[in-house]
N, C-alpha and C. Protein backbone atom coordinates (compact mmCIF):
# COMPACT_ATOMS: atom_id res chain seq x y z
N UNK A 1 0.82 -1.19 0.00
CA UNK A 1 0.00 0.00 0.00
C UNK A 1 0.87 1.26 0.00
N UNK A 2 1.99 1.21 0.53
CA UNK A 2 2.82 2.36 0.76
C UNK A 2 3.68 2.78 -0.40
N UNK A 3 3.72 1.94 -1.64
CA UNK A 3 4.32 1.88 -2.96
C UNK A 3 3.34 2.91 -3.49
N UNK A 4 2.12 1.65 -3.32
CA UNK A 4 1.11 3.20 -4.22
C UNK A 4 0.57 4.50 -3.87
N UNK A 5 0.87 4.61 -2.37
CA UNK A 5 0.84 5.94 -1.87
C UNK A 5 2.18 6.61 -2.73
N UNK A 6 3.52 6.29 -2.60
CA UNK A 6 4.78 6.79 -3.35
C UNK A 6 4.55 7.33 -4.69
N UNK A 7 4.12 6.17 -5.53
CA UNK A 7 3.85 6.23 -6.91
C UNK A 7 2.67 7.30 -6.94
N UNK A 8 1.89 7.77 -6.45
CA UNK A 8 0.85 8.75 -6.49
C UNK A 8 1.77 9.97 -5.75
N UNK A 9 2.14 10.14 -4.93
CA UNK A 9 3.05 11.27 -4.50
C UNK A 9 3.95 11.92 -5.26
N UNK A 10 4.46 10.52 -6.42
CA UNK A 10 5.42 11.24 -7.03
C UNK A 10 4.96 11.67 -8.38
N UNK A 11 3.66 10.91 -8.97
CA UNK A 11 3.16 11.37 -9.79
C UNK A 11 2.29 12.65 -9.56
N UNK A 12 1.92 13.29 -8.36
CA UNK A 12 1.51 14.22 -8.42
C UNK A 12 2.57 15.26 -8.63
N UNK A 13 3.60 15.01 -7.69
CA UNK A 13 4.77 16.28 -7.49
C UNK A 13 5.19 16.27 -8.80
N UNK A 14 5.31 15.24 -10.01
CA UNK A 14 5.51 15.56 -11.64
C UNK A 14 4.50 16.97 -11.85
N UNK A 15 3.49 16.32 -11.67
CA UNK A 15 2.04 16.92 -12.43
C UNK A 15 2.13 18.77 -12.01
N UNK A 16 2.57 18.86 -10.47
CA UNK A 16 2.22 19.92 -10.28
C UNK A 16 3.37 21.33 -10.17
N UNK A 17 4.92 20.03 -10.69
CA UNK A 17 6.13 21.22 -10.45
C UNK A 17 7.05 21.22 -11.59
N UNK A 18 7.18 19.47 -11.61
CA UNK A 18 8.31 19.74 -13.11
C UNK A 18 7.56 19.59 -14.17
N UNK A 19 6.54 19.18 -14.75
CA UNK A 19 5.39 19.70 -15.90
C UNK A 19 5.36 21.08 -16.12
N UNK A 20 4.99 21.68 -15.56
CA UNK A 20 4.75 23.07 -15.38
C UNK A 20 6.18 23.96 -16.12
N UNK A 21 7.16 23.32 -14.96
CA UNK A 21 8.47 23.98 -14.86
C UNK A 21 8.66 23.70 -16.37
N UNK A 22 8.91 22.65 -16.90
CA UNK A 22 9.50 22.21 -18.15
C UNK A 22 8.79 23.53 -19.14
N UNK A 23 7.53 23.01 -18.95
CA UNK A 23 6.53 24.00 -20.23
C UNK A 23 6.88 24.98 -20.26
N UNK A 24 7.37 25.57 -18.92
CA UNK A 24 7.68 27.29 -18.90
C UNK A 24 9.05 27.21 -19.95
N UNK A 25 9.30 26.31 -19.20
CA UNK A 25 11.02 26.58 -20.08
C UNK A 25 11.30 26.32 -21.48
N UNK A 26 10.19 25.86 -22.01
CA UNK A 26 10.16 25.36 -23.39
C UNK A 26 9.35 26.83 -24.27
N UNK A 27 8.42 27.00 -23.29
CA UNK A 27 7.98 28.02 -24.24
C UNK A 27 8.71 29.16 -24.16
N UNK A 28 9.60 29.44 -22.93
CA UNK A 28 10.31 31.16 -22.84
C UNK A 28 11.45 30.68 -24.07
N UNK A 29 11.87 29.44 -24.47
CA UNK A 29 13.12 29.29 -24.80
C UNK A 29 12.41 29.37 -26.69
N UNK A 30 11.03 29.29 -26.80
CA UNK A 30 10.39 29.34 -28.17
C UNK A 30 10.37 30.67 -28.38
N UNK A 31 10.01 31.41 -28.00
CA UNK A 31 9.70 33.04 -27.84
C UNK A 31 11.00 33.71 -27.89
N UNK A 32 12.15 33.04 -27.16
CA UNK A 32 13.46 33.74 -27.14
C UNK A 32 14.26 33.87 -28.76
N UNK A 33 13.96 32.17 -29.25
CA UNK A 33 14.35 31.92 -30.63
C UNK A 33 13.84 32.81 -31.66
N UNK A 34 12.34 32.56 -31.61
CA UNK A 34 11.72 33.77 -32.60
C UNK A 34 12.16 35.37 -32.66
N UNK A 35 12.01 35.52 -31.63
CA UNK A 35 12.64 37.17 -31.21
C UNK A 35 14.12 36.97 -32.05
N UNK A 36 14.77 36.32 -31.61
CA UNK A 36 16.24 36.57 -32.09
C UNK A 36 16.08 36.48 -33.81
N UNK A 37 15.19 35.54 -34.11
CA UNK A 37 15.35 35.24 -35.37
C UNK A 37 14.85 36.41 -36.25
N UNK A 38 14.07 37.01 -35.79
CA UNK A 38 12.95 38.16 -36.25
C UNK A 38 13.70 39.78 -36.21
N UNK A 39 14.91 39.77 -34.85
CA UNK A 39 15.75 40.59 -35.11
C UNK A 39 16.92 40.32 -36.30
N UNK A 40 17.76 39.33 -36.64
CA UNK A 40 18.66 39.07 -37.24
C UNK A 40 18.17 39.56 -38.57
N UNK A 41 16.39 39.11 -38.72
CA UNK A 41 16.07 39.23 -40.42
C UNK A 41 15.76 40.95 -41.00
N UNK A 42 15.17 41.67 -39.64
CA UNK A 42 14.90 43.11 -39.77
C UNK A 42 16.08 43.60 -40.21
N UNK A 43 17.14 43.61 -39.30
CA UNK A 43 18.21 43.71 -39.32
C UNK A 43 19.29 43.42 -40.94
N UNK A 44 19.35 42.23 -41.68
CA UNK A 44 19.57 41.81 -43.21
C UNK A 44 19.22 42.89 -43.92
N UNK A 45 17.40 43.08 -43.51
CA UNK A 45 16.57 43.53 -44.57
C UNK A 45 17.02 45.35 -44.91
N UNK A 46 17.28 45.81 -43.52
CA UNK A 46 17.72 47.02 -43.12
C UNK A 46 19.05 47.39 -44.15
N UNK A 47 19.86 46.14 -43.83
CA UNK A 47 21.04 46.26 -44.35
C UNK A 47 20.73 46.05 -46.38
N UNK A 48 19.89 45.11 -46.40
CA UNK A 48 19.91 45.23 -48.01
C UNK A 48 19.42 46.47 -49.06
N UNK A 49 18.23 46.83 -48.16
CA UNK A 49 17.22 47.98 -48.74
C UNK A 49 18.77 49.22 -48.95
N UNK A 50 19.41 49.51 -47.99
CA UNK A 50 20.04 50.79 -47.27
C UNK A 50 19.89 51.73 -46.39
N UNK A 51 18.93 51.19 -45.86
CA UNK A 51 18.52 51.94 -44.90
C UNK A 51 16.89 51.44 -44.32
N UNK A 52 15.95 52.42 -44.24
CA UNK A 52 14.70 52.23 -44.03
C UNK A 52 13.96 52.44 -44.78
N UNK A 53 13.12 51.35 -45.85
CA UNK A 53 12.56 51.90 -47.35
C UNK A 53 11.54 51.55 -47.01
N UNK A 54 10.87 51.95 -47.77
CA UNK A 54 8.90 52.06 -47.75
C UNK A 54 8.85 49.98 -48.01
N UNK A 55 9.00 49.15 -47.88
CA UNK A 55 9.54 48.10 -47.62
C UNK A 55 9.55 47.27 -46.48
N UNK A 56 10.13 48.18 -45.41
CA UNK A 56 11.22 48.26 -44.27
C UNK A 56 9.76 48.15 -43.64
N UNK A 57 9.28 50.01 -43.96
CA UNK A 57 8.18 50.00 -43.02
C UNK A 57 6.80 49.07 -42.97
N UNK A 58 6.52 48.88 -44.00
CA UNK A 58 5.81 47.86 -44.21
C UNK A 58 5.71 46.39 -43.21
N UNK A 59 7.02 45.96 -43.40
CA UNK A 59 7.34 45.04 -42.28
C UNK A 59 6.83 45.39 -40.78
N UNK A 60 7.70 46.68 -40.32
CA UNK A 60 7.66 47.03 -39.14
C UNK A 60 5.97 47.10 -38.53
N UNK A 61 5.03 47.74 -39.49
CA UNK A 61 3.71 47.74 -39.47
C UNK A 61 3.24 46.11 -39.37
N UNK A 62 3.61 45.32 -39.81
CA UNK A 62 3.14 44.33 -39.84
C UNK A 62 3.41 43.50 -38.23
N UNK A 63 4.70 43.86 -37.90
CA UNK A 63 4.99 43.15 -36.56
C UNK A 63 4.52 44.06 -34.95
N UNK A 64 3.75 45.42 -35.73
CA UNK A 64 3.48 45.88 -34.73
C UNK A 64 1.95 45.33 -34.01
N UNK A 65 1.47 44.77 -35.37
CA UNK A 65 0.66 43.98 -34.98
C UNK A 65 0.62 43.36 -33.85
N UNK A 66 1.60 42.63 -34.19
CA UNK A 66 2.02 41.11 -33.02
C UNK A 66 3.11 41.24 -31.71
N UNK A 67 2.57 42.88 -31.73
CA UNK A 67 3.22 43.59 -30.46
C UNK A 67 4.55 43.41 -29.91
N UNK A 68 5.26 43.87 -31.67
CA UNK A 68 6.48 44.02 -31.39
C UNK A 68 7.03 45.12 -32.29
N UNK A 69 7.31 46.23 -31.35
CA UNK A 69 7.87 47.74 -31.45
C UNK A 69 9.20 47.49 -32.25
N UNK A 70 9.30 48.43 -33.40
CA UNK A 70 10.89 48.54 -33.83
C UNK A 70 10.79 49.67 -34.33
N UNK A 71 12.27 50.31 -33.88
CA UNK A 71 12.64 51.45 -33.69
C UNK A 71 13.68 52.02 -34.46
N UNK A 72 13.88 52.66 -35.71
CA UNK A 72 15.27 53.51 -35.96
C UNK A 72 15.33 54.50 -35.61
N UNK A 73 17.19 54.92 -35.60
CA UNK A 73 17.37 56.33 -35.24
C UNK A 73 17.54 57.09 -36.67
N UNK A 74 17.29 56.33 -37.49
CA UNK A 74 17.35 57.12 -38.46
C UNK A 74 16.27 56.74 -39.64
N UNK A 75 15.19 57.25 -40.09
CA UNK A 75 14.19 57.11 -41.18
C UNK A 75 15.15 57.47 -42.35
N UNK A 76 14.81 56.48 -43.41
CA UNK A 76 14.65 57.06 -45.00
C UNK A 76 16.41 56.17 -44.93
N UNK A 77 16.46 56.31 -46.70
CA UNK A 77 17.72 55.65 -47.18
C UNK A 77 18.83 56.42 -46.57
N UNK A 78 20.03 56.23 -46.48
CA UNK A 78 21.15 56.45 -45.80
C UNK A 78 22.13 56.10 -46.33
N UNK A 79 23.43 56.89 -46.52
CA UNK A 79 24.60 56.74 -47.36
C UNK A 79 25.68 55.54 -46.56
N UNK A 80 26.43 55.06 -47.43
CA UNK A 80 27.19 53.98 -47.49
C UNK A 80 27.90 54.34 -45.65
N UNK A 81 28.20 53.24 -44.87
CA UNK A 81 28.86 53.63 -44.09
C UNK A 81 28.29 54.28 -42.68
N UNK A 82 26.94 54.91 -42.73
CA UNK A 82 26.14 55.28 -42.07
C UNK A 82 25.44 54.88 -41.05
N UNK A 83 25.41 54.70 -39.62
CA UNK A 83 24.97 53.95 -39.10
C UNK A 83 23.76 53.61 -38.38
N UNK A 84 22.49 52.97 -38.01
CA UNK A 84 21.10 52.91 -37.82
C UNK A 84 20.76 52.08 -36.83
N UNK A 85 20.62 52.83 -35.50
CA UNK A 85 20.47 51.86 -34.44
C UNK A 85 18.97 51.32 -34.48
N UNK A 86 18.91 50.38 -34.50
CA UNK A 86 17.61 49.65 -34.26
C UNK A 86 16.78 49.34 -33.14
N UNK A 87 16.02 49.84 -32.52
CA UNK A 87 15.21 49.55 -31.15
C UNK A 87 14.12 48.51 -31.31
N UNK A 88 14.09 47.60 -30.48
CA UNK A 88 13.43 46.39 -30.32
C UNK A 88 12.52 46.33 -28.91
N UNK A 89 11.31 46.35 -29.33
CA UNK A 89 10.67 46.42 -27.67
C UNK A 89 9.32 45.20 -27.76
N UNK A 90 9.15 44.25 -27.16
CA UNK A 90 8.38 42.98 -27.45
C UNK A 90 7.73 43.07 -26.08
N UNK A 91 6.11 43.01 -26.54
CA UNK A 91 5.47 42.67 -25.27
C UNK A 91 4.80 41.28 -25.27
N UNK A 92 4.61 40.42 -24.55
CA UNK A 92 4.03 39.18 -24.61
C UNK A 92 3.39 38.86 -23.11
């Protein structure tokens, strides 16, 4: 009787700490990937256009949707060499 008291003790303490725990950690670590991936590509796109092209913004409109802020310090095309900090602000 004291096995299946164990085996129920320990299947609860699964159910109610490392289930949980895992999921958290799986999904912050899904959300972390995307973000990074979603900066790296703004970022390409920034770099291919030359700057910030009617393009650019388009994108940015599109991810503001999905409540994620991006920011330059500088609007419009930009000469060779020039540099364009990008602000990233994600709410979830």
């Amino acid at each position: 009787m004291s096995n299946l008291k164990g085996a129920i003790l320990a299947t609860a303490l699964f159910a109610a700490v490392v289930f949980p725990f895992l999921l958290m950690m799986s999904i912050d670590a899904f959300q972390q990937h995307a973000f990074l991936k979603m900066t790296e590509e703004v970022t390409e796109l920034v770099k291919e256009e030359g700057g910030v092209s009617e393009h650019v913004t388009q994108i940015t409109k599109r991810l503001k949707k999905k409540d994620l802020t991006v920011t330059f310090s500088k609007l419009g095309l930009v000469k060779f060499g020039e540099e364009i900090v990008i602000g990233y602000k994600y709410e979830y």
